[in-house]
Protein backbone atom coordinates (compact mmCIF):
# COMPACT_ATOMS: atom_id res chain seq x y z
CA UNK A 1 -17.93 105.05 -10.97
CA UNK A 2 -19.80 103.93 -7.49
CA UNK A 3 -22.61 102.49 -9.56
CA UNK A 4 -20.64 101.04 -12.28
CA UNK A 5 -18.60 99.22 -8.99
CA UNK A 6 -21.61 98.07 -7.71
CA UNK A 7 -22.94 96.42 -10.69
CA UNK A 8 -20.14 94.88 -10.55
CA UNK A 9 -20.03 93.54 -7.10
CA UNK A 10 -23.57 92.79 -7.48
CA UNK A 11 -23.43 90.36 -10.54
CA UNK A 12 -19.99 88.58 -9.58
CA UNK A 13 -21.83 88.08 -6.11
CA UNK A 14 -24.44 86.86 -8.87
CA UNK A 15 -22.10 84.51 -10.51
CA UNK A 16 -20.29 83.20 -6.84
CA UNK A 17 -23.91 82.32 -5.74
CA UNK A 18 -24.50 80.46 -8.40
CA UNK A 19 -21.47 78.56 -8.52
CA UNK A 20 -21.59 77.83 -4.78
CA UNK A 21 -25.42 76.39 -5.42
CA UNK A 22 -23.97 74.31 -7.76
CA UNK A 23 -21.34 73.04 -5.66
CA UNK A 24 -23.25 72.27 -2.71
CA UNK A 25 -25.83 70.73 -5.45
CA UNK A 26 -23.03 68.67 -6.67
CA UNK A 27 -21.96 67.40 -3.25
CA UNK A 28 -25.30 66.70 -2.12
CA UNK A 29 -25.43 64.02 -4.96
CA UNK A 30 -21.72 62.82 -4.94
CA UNK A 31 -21.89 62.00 -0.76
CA UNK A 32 -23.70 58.96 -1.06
CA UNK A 33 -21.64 57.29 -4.07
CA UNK A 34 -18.68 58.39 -1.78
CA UNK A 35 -19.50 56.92 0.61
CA UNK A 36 -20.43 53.26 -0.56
CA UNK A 37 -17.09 53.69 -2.74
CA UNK A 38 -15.28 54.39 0.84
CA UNK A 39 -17.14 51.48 2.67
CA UNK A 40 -16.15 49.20 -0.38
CA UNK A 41 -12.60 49.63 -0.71
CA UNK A 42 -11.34 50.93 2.66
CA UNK A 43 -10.11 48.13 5.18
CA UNK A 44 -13.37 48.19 7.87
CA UNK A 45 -12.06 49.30 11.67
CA UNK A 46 -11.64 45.74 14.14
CA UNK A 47 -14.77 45.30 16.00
CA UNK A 48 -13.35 44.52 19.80
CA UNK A 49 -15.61 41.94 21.31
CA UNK A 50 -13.52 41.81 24.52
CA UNK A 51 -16.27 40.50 26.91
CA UNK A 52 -18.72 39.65 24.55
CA UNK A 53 -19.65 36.05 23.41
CA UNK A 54 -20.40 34.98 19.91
CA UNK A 55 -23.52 33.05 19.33
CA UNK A 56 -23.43 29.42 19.89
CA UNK A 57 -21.89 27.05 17.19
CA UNK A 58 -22.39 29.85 14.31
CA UNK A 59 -18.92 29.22 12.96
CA UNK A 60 -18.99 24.95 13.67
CA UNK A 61 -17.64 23.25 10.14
CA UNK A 62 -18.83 20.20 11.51
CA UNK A 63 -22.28 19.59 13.38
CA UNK A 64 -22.74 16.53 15.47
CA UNK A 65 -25.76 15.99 16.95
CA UNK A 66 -25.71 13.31 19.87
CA UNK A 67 -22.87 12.68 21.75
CA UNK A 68 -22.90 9.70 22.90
CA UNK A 69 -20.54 6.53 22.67
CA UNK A 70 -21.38 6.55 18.38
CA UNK A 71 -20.70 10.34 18.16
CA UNK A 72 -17.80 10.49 20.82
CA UNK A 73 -15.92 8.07 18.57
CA UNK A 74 -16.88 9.50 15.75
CA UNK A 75 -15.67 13.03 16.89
CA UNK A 76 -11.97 11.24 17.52
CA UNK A 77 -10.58 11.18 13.94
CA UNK A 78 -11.89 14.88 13.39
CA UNK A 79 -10.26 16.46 16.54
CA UNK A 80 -7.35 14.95 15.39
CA UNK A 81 -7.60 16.83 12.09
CA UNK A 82 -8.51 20.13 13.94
CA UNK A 83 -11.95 20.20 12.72
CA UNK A 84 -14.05 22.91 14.33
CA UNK A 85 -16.86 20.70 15.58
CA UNK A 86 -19.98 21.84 17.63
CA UNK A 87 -22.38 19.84 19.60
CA UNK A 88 -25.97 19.34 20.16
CA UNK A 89 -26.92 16.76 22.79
CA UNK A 90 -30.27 16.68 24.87
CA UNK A 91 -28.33 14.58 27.93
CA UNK A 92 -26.65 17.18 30.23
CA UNK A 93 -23.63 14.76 30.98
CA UNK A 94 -23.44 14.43 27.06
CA UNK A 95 -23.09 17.97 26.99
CA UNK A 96 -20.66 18.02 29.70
CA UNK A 97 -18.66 15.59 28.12
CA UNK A 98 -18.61 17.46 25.10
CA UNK A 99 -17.45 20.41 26.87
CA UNK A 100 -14.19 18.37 28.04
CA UNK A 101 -13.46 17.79 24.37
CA UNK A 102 -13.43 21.60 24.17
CA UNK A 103 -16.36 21.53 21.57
CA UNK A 104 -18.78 24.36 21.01
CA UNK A 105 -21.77 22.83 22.83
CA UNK A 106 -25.45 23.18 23.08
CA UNK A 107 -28.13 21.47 25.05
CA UNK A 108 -31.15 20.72 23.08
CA UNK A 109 -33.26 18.87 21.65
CA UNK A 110 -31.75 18.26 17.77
CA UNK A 111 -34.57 17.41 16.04
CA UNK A 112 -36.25 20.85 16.36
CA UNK A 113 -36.19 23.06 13.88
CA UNK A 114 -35.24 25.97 16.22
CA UNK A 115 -32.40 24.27 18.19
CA UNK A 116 -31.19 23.59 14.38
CA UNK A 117 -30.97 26.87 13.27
CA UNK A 118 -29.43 28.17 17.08
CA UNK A 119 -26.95 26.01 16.99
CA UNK A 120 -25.49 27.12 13.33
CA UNK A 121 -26.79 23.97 11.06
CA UNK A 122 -27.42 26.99 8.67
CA UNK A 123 -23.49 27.41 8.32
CA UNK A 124 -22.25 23.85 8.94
CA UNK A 125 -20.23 21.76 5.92
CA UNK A 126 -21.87 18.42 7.16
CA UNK A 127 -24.49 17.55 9.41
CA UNK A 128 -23.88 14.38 11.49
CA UNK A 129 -26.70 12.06 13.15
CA UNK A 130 -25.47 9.90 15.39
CA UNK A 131 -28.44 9.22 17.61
CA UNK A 132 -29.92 5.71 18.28
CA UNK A 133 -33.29 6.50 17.68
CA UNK A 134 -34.37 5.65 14.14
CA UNK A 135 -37.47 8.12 14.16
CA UNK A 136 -35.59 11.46 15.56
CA UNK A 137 -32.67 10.72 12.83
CA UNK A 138 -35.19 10.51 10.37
CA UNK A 139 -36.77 14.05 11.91
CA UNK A 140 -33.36 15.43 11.57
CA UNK A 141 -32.80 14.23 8.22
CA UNK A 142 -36.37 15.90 6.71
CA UNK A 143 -35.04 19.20 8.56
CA UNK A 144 -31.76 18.99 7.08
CA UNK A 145 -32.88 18.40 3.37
CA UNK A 146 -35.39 20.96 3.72
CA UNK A 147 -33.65 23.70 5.41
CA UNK A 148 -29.80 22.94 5.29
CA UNK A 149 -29.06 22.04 2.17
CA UNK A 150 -25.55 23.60 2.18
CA UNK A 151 -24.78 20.77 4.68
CA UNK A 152 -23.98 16.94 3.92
CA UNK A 153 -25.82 14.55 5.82
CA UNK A 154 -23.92 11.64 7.29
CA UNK A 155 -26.31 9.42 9.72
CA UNK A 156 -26.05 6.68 11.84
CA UNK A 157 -28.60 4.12 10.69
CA UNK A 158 -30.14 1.74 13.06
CA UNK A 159 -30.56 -1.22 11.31
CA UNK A 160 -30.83 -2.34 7.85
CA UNK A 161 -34.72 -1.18 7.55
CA UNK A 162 -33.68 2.36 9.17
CA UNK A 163 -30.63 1.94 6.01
CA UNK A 164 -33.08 1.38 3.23
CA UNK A 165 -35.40 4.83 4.71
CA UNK A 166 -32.18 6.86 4.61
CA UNK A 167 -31.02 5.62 1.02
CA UNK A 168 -34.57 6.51 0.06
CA UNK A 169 -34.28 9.80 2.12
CA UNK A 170 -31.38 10.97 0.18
CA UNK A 171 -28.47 11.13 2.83
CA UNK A 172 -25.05 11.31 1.57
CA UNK A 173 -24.02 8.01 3.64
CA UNK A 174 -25.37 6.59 5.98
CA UNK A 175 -23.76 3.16 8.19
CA UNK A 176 -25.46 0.94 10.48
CA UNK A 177 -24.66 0.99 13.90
CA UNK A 178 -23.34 -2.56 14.29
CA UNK A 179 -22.00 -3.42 10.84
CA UNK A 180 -18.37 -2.07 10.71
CA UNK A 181 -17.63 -3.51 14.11
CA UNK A 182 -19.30 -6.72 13.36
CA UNK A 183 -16.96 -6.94 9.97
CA UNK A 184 -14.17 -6.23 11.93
CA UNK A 185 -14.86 -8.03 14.66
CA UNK A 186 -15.39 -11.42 12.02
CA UNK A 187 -12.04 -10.46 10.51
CA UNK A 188 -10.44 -11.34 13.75
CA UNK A 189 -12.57 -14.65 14.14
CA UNK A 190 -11.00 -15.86 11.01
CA UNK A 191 -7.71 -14.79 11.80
CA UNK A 192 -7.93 -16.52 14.77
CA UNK A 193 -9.11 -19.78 12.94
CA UNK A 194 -6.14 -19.74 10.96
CA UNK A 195 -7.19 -17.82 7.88
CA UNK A 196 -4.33 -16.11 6.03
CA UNK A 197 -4.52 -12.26 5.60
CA UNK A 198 -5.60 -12.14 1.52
CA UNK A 199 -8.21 -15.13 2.10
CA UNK A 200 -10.15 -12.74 5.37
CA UNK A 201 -9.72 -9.59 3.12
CA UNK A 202 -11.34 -11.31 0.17
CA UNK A 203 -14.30 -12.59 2.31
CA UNK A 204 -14.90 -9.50 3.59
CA UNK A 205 -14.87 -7.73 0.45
CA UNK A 206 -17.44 -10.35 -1.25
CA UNK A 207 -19.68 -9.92 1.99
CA UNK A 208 -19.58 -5.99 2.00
CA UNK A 209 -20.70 -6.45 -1.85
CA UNK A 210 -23.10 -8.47 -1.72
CA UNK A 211 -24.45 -6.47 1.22
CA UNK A 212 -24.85 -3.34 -1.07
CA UNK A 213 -26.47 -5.51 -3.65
CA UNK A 214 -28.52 -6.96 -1.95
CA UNK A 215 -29.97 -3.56 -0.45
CA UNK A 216 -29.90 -2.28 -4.04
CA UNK A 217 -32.37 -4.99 -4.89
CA UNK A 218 -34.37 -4.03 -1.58
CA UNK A 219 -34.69 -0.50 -2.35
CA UNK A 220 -36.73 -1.58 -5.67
CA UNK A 221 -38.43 -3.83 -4.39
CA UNK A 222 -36.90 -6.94 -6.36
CA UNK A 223 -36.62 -9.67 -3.05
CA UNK A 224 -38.66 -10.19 -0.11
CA UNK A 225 -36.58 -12.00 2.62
CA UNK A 226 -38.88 -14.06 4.74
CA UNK A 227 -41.95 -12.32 6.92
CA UNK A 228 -41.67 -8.45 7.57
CA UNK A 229 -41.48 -6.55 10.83
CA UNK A 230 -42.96 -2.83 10.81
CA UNK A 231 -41.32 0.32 12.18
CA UNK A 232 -42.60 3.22 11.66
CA UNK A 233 -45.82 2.01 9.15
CA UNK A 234 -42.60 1.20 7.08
CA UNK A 235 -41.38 -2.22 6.05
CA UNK A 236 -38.38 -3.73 7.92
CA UNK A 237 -37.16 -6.98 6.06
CA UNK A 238 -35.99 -10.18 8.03
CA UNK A 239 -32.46 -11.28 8.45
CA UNK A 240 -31.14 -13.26 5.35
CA UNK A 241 -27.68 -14.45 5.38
CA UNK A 242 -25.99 -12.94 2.31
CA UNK A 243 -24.11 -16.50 0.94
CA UNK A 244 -26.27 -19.22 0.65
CA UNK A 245 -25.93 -22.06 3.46
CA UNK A 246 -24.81 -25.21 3.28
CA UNK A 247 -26.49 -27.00 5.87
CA UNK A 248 -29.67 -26.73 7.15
CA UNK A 249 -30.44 -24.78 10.53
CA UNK A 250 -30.79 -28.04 13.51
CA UNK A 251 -32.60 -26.82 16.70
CA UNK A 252 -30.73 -27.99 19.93
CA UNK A 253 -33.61 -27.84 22.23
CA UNK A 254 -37.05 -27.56 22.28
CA UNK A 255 -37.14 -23.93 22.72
CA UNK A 256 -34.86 -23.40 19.56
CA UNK A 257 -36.61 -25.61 17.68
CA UNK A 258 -40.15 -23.72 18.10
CA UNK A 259 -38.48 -20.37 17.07
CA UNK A 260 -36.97 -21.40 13.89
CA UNK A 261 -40.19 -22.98 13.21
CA UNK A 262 -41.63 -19.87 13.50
CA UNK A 263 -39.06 -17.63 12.03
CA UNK A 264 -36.55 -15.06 12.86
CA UNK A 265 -36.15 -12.45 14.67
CA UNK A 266 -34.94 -8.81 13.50
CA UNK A 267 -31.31 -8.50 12.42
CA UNK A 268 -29.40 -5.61 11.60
């Protein structure tokens, strides 16, 4: 009977030892798939960042980089729309400035590659450039199509050369500095000259179009206006009023009459 007990005991201790291998074999290999199945669908625990700043600009829709009187303006007509804007400006009362807007801002120098990525160009929706210096935009711009292409590029052109390098560049607009305020500003010339309301809006509209036509034409190389300035070993074209004259240009003294001898000077 003892021995007939202790077989027994000794092959359901047999049997329990191999079950518990098992088990422990089995839960070995489940844990893992477990665990990503619990870090999936569980809600994740809030991370308290109570004294603990985020890195600069990383959640910024809207990146504008310079903040001067161009981007300052600029900036109005999104604050009013609560867009999250953040700042990159390399002029410490810029910056300051900024800061009184209550943008996200960061000193630096935008058209480095680094400063880019710092200040969150990686995340942004659209990448404004509203600097006056033709060659940095155009720095910022080959950055931005190379590394950010999540972001629109809207830049602030410096003249209608600077226009024709961003077309060419790819931007998705682009505006020269001057010409908005110069339409409006004509707009109120003519009004004040007596022109009714439908006549100013129809002059306007024929000069914006033939404007983009004639910078269509430009950017295949279909007219030449006149001699050409360079900028940049790149081709700036003269001035060239965009409806034909109808009187000649007269010279009122002696000075003015040498220069239009000679030719133009650079328009926007």
């Amino acid at each position: 009977m003892l021995y007939a007990a202790a077989l027994t005991a000794g092959i359901f201790d047999a049997r329990a030892g191999a079950v518990m291998s098992a088990i422990v074999i089995l839960s070995m290999a489940l844990t893992p798939i477990l665990v990503l199945l619990l870090d999936r669908f569980l809600p994740q625990p809030a991370i308290l960042m109570h004294g603990i700043e985020e890195p600069p600009c990383l959640t910024g829709r809207v990146l504008i980089i310079g903040f001067g009187r161009f981007g300052q303006v600029v900036s109005q007509s999104l604050l009013a729309r609560d867009v999250d804007i953040s700042i990159i400006d390399a002029d410490v009362d810029m910056i300051r400035a900024a800061g009184s807007f209550g943008f996200k801002v960061y000193y630096g120098d935008g058209a480095r590659l680094d400063v880019l990525r710092t200040s969150g160009a990686g995340k942004a929706d659209a990448i404004l450039v509203c600097i006056d210096r033709p060659e940095l935009a155009n720095r910022i711009v080959e950055l931005a199509k190379l590394e950010f292409a999540q972001a629109r590029l809207y830049v602030r052109s410096f003249d209608r050369g600077h226009t024709l390098r961003l077309i060419q560049a790819g931007v998705d607009y682009q505006v020269r500095e001057t010409f908005e305020s110069a339409m409006v500003f004509s707009a109120h010339v003519l009004k004040g000259l007596g022109y009714e309301p439908d006549e100013i809006a129809e002059t306007l509209t024929d000069v914006r179009q033939r404007d983009e036509d004639r910078l269509g034409l430009q950017l295949i190389g279909g007219i030449t206006a006149g001699r050409s300035l360079m900028r940049n070993n790149q081709t700036t074209p003269e001035p060239a009023p965009l409806t034909r004259p109808k009187h000649a240009a007269r010279a009122l003294n002696p000075e003015a009459t040498e220069a239009v001898e000679q030719g133009g000077v650079r328009g926007d």
